[in-house]
C-alpha atoms as a PDB file:
ATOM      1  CA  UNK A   1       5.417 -48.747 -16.909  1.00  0.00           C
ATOM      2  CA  UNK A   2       8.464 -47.957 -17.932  1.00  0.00           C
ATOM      3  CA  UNK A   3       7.518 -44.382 -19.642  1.00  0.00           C
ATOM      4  CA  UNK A   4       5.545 -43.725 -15.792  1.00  0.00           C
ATOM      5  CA  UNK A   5       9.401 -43.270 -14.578  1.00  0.00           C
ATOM      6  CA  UNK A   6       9.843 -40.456 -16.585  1.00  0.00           C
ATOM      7  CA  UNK A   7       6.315 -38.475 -15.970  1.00  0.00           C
ATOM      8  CA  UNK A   8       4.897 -36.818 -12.842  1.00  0.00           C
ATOM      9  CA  UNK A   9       0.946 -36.261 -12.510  1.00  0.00           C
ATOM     10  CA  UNK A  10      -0.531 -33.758 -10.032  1.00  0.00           C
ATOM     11  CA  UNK A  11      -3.814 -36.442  -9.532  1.00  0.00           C
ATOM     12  CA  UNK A  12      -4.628 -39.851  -9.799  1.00  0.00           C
ATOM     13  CA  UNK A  13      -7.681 -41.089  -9.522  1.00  0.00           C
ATOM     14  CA  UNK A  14      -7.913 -44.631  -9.021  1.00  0.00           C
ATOM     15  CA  UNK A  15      -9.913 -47.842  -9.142  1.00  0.00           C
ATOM     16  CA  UNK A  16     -10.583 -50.884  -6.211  1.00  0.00           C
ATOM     17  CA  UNK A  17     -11.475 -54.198  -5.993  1.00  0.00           C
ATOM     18  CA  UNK A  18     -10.518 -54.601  -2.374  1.00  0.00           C
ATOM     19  CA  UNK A  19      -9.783 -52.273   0.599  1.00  0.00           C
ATOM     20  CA  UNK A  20      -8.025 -54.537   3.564  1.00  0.00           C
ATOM     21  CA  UNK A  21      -6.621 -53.220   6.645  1.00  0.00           C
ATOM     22  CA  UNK A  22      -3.424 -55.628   6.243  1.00  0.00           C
ATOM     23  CA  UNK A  23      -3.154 -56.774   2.611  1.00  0.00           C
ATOM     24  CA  UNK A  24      -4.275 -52.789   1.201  1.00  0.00           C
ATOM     25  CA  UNK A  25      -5.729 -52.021  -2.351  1.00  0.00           C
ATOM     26  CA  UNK A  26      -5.897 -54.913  -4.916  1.00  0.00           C
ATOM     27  CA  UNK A  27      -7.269 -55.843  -8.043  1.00  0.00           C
ATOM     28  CA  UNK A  28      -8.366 -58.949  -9.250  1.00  0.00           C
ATOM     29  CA  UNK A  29      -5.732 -58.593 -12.469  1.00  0.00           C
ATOM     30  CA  UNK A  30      -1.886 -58.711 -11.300  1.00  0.00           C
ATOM     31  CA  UNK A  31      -1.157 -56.673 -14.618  1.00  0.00           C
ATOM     32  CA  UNK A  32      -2.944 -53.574 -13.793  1.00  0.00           C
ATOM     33  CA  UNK A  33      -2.385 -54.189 -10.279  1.00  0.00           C
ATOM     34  CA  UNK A  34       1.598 -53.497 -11.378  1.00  0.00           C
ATOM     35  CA  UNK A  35       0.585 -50.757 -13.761  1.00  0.00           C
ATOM     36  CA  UNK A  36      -1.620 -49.068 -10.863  1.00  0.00           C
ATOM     37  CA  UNK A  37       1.621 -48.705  -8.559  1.00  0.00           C
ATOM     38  CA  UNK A  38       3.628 -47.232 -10.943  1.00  0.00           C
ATOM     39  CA  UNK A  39       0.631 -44.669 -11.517  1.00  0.00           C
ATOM     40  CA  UNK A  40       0.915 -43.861  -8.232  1.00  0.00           C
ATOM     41  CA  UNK A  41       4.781 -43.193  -7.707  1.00  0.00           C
ATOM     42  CA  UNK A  42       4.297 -41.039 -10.380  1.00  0.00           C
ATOM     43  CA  UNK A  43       1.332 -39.142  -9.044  1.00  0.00           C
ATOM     44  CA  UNK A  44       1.674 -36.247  -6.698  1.00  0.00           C
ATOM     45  CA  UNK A  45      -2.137 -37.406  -4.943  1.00  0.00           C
ATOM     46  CA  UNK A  46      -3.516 -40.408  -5.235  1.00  0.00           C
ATOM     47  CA  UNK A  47      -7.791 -40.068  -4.990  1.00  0.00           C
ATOM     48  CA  UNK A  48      -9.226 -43.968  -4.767  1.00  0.00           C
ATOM     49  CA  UNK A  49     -12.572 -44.568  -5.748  1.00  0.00           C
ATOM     50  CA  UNK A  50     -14.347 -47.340  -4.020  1.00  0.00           C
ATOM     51  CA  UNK A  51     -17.550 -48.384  -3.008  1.00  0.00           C
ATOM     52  CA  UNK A  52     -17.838 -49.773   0.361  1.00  0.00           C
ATOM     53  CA  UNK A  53     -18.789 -53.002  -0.447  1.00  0.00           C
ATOM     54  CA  UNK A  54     -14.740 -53.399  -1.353  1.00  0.00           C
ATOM     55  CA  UNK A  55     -14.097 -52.732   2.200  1.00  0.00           C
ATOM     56  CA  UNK A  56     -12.757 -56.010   3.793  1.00  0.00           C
ATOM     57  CA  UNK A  57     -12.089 -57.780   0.526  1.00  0.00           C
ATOM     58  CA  UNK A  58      -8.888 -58.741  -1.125  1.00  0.00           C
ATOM     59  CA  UNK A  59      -7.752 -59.116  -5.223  1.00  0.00           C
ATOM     60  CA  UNK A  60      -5.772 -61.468  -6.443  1.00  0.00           C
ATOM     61  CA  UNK A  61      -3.272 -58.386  -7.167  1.00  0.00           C
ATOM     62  CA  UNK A  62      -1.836 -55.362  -4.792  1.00  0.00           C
ATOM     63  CA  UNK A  63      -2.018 -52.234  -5.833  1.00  0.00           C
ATOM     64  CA  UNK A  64      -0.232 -50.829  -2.623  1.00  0.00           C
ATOM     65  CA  UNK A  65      -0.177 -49.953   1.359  1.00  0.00           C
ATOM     66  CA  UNK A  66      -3.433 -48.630   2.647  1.00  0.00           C
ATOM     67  CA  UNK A  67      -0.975 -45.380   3.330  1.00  0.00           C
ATOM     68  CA  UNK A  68       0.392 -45.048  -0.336  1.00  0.00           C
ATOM     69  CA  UNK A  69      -3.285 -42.954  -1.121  1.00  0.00           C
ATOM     70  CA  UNK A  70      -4.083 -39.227   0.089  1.00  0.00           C
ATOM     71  CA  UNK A  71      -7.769 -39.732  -0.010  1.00  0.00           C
ATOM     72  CA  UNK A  72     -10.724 -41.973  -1.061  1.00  0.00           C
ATOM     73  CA  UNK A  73     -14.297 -41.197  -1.385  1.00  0.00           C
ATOM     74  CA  UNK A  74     -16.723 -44.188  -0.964  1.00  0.00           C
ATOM     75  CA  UNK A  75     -20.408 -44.113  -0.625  1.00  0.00           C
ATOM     76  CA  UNK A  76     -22.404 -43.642   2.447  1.00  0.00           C
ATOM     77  CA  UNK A  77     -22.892 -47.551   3.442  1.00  0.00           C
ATOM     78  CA  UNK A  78     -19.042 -47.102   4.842  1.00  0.00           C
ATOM     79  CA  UNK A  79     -18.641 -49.271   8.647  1.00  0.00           C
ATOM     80  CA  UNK A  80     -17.939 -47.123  11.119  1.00  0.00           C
ATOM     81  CA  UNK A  81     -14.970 -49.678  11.348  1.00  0.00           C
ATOM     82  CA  UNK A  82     -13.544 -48.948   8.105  1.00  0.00           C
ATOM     83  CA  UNK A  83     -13.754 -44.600   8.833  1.00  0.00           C
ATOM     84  CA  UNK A  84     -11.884 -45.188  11.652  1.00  0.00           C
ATOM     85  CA  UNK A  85      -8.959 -46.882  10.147  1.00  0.00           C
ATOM     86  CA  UNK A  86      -9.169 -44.525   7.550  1.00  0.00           C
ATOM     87  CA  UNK A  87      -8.997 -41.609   9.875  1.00  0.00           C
ATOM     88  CA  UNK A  88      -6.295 -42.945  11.740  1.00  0.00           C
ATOM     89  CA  UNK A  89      -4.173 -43.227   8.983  1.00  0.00           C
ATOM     90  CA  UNK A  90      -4.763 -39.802   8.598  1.00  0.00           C
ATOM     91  CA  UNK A  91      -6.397 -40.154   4.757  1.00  0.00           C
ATOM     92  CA  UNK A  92      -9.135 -37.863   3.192  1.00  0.00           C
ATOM     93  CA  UNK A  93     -12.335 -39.408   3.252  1.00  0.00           C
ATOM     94  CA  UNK A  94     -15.154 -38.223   1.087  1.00  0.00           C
ATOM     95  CA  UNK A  95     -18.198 -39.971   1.755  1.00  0.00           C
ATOM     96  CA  UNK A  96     -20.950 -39.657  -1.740  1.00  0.00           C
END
């Protein structure tokens, strides 16, 4: 983590084990959870890579905000629920 201060990346893509409105990504590991965030202040874009299942679940470890990520791309079984928040926040959203 500590090297991460010192870098900048122009894209990271990224991992989920939970997408919540309030609580935001997680993982079910608090050590790559930490190690995640730091990826991301260090990366210009942030590209998540979920499928919707993840959508209304929580890890035992945050990752960060909802509004920390420029985009995510998720498969086509997305709630209309879930685009909207998405959209509202004003994140890319790629649907595969």
């Amino acid at each position: 983590e500590d090297i991460l201060k010192n870098m900048s990346f122009t894209k990271l893509f990224l991992g989920a084990d939970g997408v919540d409105a309030d609580y935001g990504f997680s993982t079910s590991n608090l050590l790559e959870a930490n190690l995640n965030h730091s990826m991301i202040r260090a990366a210009q874009k942030t590209i998540v890579l979920t499928d919707s299942s993840k959508f209304g679940k929580k890890g035992f470890g945050k990752i960060c905000d909802l509004n920390e990520v420029d985009h995510i791309v998720t498969d086509k079984d997305i709630t209309d629920k879930s685009k909207e928040l998405i959209q509202n926040l004003s994140i890319e959203l790629t649907i595969v």
